[in-house]
Protein backbone atom coordinates (compact mmCIF):
# COMPACT_ATOMS: atom_id res chain seq x y z
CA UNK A 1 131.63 130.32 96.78
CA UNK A 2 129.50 127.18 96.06
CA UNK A 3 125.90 127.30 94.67
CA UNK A 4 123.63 124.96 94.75
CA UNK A 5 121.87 123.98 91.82
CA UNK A 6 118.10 122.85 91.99
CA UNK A 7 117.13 120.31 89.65
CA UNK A 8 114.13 121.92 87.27
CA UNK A 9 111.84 119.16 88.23
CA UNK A 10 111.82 120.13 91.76
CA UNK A 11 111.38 123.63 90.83
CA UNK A 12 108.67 122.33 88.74
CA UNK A 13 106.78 120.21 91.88
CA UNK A 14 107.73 123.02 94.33
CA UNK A 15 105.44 125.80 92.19
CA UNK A 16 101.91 125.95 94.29
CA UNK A 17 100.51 126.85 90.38
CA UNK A 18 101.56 123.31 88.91
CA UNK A 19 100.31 120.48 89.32
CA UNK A 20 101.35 117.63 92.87
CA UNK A 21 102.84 115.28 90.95
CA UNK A 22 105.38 115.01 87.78
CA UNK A 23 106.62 112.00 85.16
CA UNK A 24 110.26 111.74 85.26
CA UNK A 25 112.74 109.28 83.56
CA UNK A 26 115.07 107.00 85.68
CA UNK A 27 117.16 104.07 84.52
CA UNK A 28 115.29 104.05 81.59
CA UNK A 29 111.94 103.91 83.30
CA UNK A 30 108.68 106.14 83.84
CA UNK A 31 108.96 106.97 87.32
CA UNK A 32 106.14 109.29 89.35
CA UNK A 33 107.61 112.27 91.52
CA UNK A 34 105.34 113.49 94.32
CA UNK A 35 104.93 116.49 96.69
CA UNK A 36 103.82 116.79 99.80
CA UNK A 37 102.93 120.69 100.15
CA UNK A 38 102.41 121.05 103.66
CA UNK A 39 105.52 119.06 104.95
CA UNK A 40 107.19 120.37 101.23
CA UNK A 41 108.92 116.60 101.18
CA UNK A 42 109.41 115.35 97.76
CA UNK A 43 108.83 111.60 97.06
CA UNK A 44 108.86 108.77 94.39
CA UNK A 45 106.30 106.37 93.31
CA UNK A 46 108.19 102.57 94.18
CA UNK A 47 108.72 100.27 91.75
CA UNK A 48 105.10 98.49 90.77
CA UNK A 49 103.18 100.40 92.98
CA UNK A 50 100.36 102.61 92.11
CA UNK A 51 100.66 104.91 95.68
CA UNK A 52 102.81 103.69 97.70
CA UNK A 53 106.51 105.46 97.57
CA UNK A 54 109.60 107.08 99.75
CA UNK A 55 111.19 110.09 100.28
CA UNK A 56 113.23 111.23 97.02
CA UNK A 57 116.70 112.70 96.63
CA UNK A 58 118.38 110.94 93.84
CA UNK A 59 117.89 114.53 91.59
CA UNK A 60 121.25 113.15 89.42
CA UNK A 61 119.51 109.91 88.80
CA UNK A 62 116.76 111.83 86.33
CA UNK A 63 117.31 111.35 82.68
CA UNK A 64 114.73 113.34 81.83
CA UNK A 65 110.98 114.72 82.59
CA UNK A 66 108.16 114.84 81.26
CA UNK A 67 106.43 117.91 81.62
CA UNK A 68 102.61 118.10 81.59
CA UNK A 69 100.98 119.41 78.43
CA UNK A 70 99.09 121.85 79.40
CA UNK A 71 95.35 122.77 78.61
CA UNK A 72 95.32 118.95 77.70
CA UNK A 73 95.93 117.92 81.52
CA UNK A 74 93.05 120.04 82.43
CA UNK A 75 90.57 119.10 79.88
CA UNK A 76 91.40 115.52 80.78
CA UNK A 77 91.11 116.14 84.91
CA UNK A 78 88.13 118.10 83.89
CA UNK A 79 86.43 115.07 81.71
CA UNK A 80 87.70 113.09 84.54
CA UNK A 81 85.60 114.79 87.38
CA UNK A 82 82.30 115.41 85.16
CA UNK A 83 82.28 111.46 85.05
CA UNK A 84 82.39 111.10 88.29
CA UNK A 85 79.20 113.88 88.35
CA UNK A 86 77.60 112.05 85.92
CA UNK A 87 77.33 108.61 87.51
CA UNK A 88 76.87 109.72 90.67
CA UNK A 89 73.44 111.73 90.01
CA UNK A 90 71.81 108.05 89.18
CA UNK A 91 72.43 107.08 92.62
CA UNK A 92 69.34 105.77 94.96
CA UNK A 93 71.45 106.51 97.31
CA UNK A 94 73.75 108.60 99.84
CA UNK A 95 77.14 108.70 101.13
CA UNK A 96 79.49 110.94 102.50
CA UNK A 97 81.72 109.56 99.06
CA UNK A 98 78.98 110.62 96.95
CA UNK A 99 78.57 113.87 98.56
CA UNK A 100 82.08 114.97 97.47
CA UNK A 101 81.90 113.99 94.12
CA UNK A 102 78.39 116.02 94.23
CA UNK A 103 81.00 118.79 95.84
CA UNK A 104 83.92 118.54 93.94
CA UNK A 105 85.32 121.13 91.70
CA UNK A 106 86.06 120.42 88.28
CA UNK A 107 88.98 122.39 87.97
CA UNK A 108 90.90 120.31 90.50
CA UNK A 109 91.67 116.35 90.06
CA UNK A 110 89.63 113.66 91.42
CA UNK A 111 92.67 113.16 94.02
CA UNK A 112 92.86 116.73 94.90
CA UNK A 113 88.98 116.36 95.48
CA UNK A 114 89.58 113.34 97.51
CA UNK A 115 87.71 111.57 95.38
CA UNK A 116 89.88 109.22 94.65
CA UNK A 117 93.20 107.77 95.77
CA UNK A 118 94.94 109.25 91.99
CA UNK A 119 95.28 105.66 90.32
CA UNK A 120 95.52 104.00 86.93
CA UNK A 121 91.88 102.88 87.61
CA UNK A 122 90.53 106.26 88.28
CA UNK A 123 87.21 106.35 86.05
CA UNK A 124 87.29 102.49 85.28
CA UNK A 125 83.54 101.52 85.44
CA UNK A 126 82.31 97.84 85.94
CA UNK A 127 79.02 96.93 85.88
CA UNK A 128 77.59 95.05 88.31
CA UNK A 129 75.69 92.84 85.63
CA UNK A 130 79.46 92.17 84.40
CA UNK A 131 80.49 91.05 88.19
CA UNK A 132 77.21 88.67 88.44
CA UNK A 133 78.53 86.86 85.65
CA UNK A 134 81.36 85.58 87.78
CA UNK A 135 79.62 85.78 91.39
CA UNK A 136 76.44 84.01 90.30
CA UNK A 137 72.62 85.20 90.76
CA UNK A 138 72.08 84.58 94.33
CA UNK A 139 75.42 85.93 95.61
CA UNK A 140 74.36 89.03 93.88
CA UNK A 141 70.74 88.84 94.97
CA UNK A 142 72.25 89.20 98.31
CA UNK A 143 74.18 91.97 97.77
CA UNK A 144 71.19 93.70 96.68
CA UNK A 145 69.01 92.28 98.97
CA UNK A 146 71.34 93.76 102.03
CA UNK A 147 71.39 97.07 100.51
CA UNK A 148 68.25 97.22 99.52
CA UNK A 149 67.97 96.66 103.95
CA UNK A 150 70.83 98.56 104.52
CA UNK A 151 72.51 95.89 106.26
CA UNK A 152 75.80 95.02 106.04
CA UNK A 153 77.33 92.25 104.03
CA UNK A 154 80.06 90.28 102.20
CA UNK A 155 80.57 87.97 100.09
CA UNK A 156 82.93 84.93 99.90
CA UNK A 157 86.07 85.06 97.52
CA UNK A 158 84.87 84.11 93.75
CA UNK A 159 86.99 84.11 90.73
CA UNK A 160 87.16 87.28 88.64
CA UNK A 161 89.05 87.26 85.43
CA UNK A 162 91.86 85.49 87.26
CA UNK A 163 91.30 87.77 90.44
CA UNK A 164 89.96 86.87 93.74
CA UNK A 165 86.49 89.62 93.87
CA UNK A 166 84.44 90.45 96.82
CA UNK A 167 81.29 92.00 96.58
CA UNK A 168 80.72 93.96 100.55
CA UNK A 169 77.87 96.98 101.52
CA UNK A 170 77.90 98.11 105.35
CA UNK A 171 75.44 100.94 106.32
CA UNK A 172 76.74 103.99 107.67
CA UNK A 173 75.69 106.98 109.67
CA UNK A 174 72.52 108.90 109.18
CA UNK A 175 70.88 106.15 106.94
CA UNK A 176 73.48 106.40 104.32
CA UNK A 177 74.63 103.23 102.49
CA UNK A 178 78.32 102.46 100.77
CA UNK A 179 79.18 99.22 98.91
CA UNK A 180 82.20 98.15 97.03
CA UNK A 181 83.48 95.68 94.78
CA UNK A 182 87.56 94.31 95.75
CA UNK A 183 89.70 92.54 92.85
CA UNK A 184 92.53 91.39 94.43
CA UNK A 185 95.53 89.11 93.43
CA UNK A 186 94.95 85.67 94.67
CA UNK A 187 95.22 85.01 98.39
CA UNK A 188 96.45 88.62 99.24
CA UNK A 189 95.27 91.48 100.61
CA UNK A 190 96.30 93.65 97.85
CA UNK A 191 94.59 94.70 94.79
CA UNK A 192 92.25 97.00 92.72
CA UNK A 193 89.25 98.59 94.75
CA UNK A 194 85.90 99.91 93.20
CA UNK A 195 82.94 102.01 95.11
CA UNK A 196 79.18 101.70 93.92
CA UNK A 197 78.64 105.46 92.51
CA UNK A 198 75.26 104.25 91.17
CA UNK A 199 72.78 101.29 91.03
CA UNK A 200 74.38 99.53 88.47
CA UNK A 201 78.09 100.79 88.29
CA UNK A 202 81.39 100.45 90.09
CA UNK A 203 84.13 102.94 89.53
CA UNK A 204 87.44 102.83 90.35
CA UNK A 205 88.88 104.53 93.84
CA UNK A 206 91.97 102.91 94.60
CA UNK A 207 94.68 100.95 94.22
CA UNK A 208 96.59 98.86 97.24
């Protein structure tokens, strides 16, 4: 009779208890295992990407795994969404975005709180007096002037630390307001994206 044999880091990502995602080793490298619970497919981070992946079934390829620690995960996820809390109550101003992080429960990460996308820049503040140092005063006096309005805008491409960044704000449905600041690679589409959580600060959401 055969038997099949299920590799303990799919048992691991298949338990509702644990956590979506798990740290294995492939080829010598930190790879990112995924779940998706309601479709219960099992997926892998790709190679230099921070979300994007495909469907996983390589189990012989894992050299090893690296279990979470524990009441050290949680403290940190917990930290992680308190930040969020923190910032956000020194908003002016309202968004749906903000609303969740009001919302979100600190016992769950800032991806399972759709908070964030679950990045490397999750919790990375920068301050917008950091991002007028590379746009200039009256590039950011427009941002803040078309908030302040609650009109929409964008800014042309400026150099940021070697990045292309983009300052934008767009109003949004029952007189709420979102802005963002986008630090991409240069001449691409594809980069490191940051939401205004408070007058002065941008914090990380997501990577692309």
């Amino acid at each position: 009779m055969n038997t099949t044999t299920i590799h303990p880091a799919e048992v691991y990502l298949r338990n509702p208890n644990n956590p979506s995602s798990l740290y294995v080793k492939i080829n010598g490298k930190r790879r990112r295992l995924f779940i998706n619970r309601q479709e219960g497919v099992i997926g892998i981070i790709a190679e230099r990407k921070k979300r994007k992946g495909y469907r996983f079934y390589d189990w012989a390829s894992i050299q090893a795994v690296y279990y979470p620690t524990g009441e050290d995960d949680k403290e940190t996820v917990r930290k992680e969404v308190l930040k969020y809390k923190k910032l956000a109550r020194l908003a002016s101003h309202t968004n749906a975005w903000l609303r969740q992080i009001a919302d979100a429960d600190p016992e769950k990460s800032l991806f399972e709180n759709h908070i964030t996308t679950g990045t490397t820049i999750d919790g990375k503040c920068i301050r917008l007096s950091t991002i007028e140092k590379y746009c200039g005063y009256m590039v950011m006096e427009c941002f803040r002037e078309a908030f302040k309005k609650k009109e929409k805008y964008s800014s042309y491409r400026f150099d940021f630390c070697g990045y292309d960044g983009t300052l934008w704000c767009e109003p949004r449905e029952d007189g709420d307001m979102a802005a963002g600041f986008m630090k991409e690679y240069r001449n691409t589409g594809n980069g490191y994206y940051y939401l205004l959580i408070n007058d002065n600060t941008m914090i990380g959401y997501d990577i692309d």
